[in-house]
PDB file of N, CA and C in Angstrom:
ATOM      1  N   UNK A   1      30.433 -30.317  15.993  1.00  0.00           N
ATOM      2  CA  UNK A   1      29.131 -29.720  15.765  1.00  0.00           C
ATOM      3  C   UNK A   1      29.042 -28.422  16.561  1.00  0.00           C
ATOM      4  N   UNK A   2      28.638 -27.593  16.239  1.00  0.00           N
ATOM      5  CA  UNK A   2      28.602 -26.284  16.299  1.00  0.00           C
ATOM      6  C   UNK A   2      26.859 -25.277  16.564  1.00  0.00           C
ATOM      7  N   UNK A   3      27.391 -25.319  17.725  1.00  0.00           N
ATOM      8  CA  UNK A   3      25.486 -24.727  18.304  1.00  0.00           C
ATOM      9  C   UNK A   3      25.068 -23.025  17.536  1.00  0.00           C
ATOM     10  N   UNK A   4      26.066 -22.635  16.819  1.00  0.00           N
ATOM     11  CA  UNK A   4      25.766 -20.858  16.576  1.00  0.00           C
ATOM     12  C   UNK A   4      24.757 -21.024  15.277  1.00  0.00           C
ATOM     13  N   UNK A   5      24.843 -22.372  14.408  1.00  0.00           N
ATOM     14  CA  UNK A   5      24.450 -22.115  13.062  1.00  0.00           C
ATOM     15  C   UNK A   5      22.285 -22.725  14.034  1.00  0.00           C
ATOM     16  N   UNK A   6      22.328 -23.382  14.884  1.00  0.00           N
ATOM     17  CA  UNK A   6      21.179 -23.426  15.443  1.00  0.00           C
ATOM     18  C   UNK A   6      20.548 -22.555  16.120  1.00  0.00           C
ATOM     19  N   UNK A   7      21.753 -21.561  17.021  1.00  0.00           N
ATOM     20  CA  UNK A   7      20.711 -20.165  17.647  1.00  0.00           C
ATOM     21  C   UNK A   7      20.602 -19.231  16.680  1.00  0.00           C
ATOM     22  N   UNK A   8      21.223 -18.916  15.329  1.00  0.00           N
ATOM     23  CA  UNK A   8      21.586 -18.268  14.448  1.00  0.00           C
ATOM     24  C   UNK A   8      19.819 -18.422  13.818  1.00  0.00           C
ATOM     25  N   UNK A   9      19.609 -19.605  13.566  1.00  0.00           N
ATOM     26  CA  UNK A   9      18.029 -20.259  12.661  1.00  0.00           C
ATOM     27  C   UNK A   9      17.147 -19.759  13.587  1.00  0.00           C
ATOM     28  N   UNK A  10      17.223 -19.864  15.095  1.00  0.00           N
ATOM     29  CA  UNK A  10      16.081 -19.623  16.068  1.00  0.00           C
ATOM     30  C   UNK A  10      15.841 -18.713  15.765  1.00  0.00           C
ATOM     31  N   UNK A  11      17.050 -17.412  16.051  1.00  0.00           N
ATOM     32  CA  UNK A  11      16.575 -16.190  16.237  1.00  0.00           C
ATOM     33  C   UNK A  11      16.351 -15.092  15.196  1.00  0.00           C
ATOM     34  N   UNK A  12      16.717 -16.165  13.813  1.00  0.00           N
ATOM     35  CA  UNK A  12      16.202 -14.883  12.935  1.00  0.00           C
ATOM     36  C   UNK A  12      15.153 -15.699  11.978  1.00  0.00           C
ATOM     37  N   UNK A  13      14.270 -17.085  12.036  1.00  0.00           N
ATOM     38  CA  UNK A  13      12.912 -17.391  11.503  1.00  0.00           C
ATOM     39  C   UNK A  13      12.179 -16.331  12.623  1.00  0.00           C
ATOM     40  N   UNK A  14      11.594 -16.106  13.949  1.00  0.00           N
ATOM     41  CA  UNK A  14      10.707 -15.135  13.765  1.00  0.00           C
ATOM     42  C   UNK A  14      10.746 -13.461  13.555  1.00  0.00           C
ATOM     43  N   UNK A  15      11.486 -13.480  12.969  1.00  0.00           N
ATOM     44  CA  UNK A  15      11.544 -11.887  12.360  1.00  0.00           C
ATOM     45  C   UNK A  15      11.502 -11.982  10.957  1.00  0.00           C
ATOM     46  N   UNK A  16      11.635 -12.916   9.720  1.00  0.00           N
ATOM     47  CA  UNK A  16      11.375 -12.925   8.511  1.00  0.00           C
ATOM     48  C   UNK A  16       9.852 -13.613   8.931  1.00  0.00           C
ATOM     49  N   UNK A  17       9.219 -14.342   9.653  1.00  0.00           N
ATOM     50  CA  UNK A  17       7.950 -14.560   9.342  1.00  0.00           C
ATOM     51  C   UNK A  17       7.069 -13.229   9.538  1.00  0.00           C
ATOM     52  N   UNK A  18       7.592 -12.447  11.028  1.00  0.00           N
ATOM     53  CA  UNK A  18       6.968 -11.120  11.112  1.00  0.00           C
ATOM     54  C   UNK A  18       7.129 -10.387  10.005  1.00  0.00           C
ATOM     55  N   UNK A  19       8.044 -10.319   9.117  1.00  0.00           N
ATOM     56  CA  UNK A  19       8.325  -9.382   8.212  1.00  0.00           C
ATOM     57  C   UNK A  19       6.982 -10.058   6.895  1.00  0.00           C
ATOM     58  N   UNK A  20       6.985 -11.078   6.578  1.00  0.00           N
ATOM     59  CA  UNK A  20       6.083 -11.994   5.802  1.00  0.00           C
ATOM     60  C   UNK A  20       4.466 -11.469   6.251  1.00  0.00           C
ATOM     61  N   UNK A  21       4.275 -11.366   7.278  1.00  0.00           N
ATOM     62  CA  UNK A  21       3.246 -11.210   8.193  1.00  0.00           C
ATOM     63  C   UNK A  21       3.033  -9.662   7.573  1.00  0.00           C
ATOM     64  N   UNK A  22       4.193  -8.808   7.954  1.00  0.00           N
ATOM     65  CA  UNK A  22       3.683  -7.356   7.719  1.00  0.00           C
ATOM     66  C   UNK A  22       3.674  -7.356   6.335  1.00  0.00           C
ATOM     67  N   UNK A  23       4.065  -7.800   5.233  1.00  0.00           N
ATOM     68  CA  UNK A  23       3.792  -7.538   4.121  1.00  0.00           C
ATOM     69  C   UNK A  23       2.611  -7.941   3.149  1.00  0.00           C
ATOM     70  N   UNK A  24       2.082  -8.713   3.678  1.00  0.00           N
ATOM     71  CA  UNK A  24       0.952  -9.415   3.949  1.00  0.00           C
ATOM     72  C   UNK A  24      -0.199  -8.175   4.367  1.00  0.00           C
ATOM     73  N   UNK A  25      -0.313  -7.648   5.270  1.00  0.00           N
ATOM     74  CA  UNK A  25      -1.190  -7.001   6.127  1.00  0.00           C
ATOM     75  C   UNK A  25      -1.253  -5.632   4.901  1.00  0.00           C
ATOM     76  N   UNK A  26       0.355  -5.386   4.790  1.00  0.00           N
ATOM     77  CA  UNK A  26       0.311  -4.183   3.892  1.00  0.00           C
ATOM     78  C   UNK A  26       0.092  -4.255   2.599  1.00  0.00           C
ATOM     79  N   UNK A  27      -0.256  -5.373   1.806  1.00  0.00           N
ATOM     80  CA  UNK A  27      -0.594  -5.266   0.828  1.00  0.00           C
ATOM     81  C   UNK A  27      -2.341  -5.225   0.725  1.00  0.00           C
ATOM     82  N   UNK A  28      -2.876  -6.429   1.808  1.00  0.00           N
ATOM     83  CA  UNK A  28      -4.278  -6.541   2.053  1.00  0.00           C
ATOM     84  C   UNK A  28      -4.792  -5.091   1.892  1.00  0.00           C
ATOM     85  N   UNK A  29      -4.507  -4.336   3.014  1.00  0.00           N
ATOM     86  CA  UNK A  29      -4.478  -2.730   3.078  1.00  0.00           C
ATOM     87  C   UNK A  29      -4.548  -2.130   1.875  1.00  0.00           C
ATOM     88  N   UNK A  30      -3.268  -2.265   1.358  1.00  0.00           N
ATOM     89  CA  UNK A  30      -3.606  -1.170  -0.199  1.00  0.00           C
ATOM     90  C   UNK A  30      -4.666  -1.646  -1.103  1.00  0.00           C
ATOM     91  N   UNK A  31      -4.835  -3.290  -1.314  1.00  0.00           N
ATOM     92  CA  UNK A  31      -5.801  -3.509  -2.330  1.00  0.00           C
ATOM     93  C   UNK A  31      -7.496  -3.090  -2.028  1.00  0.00           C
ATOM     94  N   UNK A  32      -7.350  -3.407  -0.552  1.00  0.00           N
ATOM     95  CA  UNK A  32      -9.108  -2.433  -0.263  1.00  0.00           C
ATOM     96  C   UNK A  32      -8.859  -1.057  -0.237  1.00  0.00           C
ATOM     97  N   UNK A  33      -7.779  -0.278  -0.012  1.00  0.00           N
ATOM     98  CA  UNK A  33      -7.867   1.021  -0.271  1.00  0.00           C
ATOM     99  C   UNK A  33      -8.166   1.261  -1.918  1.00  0.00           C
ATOM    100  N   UNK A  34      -7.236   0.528  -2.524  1.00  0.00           N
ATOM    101  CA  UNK A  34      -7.740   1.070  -4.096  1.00  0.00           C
ATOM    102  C   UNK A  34      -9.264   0.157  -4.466  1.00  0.00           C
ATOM    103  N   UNK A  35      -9.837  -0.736  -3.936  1.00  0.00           N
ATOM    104  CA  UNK A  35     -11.034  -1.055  -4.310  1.00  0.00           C
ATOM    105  C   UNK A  35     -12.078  -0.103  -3.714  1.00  0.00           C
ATOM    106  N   UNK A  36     -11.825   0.848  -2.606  1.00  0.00           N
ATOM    107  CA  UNK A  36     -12.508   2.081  -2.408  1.00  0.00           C
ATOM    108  C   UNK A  36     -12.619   2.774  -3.071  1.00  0.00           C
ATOM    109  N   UNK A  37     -11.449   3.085  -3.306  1.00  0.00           N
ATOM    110  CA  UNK A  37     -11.333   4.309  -4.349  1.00  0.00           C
ATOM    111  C   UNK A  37     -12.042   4.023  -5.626  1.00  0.00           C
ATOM    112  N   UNK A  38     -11.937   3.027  -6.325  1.00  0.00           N
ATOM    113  CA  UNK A  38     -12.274   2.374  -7.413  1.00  0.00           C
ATOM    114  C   UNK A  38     -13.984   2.487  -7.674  1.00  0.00           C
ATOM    115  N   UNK A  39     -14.263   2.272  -6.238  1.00  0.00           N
ATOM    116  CA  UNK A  39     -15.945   2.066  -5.938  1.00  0.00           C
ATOM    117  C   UNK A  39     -16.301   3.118  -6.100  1.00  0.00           C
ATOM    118  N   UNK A  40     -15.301   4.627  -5.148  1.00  0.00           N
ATOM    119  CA  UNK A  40     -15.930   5.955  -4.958  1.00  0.00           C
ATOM    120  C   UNK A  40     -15.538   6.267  -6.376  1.00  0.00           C
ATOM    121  N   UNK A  41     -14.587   6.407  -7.052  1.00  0.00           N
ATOM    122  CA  UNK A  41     -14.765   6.981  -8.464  1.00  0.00           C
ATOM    123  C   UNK A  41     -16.257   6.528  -9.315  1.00  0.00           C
ATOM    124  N   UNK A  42     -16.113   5.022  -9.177  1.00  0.00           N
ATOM    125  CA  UNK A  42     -17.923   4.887 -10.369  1.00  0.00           C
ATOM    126  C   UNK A  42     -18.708   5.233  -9.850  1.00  0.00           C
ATOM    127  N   UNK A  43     -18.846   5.201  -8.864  1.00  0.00           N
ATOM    128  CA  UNK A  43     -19.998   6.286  -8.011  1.00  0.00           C
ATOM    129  C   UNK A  43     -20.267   7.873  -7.976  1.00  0.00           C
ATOM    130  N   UNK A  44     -19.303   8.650  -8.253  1.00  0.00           N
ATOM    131  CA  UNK A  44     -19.104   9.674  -7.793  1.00  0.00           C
ATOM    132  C   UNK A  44     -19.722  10.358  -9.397  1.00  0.00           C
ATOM    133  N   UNK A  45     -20.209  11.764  -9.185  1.00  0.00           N
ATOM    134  CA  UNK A  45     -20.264  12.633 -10.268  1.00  0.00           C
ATOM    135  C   UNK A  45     -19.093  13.026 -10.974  1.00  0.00           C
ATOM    136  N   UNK A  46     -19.308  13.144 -12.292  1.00  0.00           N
ATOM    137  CA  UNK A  46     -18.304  13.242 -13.190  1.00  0.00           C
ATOM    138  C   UNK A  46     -17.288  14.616 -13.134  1.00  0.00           C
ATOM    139  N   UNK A  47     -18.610  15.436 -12.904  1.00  0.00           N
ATOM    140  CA  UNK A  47     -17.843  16.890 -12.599  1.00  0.00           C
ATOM    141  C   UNK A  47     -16.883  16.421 -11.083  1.00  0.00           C
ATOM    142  N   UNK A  48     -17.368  16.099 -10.540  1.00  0.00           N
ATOM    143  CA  UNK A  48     -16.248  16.163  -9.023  1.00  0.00           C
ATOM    144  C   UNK A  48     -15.069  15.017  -9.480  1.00  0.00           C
ATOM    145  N   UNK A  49     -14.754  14.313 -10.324  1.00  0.00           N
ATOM    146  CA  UNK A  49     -13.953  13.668 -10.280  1.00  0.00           C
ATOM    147  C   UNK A  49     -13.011  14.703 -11.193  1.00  0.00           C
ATOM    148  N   UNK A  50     -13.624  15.065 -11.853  1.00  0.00           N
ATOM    149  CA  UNK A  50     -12.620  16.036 -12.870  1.00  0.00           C
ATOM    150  C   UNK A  50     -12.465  17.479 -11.984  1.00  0.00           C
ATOM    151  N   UNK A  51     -12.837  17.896 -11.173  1.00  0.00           N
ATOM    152  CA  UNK A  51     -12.445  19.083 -10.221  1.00  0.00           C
ATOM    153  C   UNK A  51     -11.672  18.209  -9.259  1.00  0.00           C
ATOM    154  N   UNK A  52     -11.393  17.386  -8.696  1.00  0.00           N
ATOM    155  CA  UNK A  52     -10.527  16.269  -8.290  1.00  0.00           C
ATOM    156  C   UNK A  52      -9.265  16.318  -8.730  1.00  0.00           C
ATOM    157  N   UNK A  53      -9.357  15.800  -9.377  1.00  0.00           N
ATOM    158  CA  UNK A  53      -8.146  15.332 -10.753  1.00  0.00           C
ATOM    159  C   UNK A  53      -7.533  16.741 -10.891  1.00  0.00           C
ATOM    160  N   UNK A  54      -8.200  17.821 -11.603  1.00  0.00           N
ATOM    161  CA  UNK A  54      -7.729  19.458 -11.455  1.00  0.00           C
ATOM    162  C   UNK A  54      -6.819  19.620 -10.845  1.00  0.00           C
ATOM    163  N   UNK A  55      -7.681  19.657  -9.233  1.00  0.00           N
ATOM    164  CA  UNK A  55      -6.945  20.384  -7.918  1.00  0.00           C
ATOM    165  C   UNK A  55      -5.710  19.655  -8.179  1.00  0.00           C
ATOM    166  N   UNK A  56      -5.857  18.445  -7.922  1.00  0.00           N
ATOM    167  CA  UNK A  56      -4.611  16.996  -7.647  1.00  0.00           C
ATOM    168  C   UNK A  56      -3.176  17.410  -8.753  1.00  0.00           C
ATOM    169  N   UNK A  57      -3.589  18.244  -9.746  1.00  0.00           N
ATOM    170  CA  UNK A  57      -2.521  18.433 -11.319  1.00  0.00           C
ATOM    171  C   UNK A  57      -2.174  19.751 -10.231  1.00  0.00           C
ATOM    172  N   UNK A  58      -2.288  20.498 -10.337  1.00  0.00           N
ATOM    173  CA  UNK A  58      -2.236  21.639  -9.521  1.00  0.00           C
ATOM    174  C   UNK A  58      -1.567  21.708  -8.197  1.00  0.00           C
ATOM    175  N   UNK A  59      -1.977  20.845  -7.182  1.00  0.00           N
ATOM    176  CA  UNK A  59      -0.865  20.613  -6.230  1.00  0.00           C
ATOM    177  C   UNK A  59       0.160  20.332  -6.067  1.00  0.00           C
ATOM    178  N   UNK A  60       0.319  19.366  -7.430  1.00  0.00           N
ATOM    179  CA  UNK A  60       1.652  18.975  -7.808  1.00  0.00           C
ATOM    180  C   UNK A  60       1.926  19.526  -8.757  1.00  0.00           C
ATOM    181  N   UNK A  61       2.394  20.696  -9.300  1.00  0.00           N
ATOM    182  CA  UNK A  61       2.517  21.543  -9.768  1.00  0.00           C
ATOM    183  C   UNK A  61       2.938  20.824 -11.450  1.00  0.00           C
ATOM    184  N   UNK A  62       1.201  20.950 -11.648  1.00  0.00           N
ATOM    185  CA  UNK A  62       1.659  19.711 -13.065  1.00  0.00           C
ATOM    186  C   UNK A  62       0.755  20.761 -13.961  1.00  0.00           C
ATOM    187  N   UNK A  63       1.324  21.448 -15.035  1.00  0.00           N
ATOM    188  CA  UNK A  63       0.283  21.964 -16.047  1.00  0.00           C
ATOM    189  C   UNK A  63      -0.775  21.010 -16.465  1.00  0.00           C
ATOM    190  N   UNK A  64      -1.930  21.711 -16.585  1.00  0.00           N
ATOM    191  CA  UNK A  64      -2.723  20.666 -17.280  1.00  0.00           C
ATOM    192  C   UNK A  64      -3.752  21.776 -18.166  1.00  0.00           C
ATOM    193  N   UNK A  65      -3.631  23.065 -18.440  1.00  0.00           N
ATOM    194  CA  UNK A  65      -4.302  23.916 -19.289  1.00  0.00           C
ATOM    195  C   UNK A  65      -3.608  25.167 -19.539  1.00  0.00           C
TER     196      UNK A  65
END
């Protein structure tokens, strides 16, 4: 019997749970960021979303007229 395949399990379950943990955190994160966004778009005036959108084609150097 062989002790490496037991420190081997110790020491790498808490770094896939941390990793579980951060992906977790980072997804929580993006879904209230886009439910912000989501909120501030139906909220927002129509003209500013489309001078928005504009600038945004434009920065990224995307024709759009």
């Amino acid at each position: 019997m062989s002790v490496a395949p037991l420190l081997t399990a110790a020491v790498t379950a808490p770094s896939q749970t941390r990793l579980s943990k951060d992906k977790l955190a980072s997804s929580v994160l993006t879904a209230l960021l886009g439910l912000v966004l989501v909120y501030a778009a139906g909220f927002a005036e129509s003209a500013i979303l489309h001078n928005a959108a504009h600038d945004g084609r434009h920065s990224a150097s995307f024709p759009c007229h």
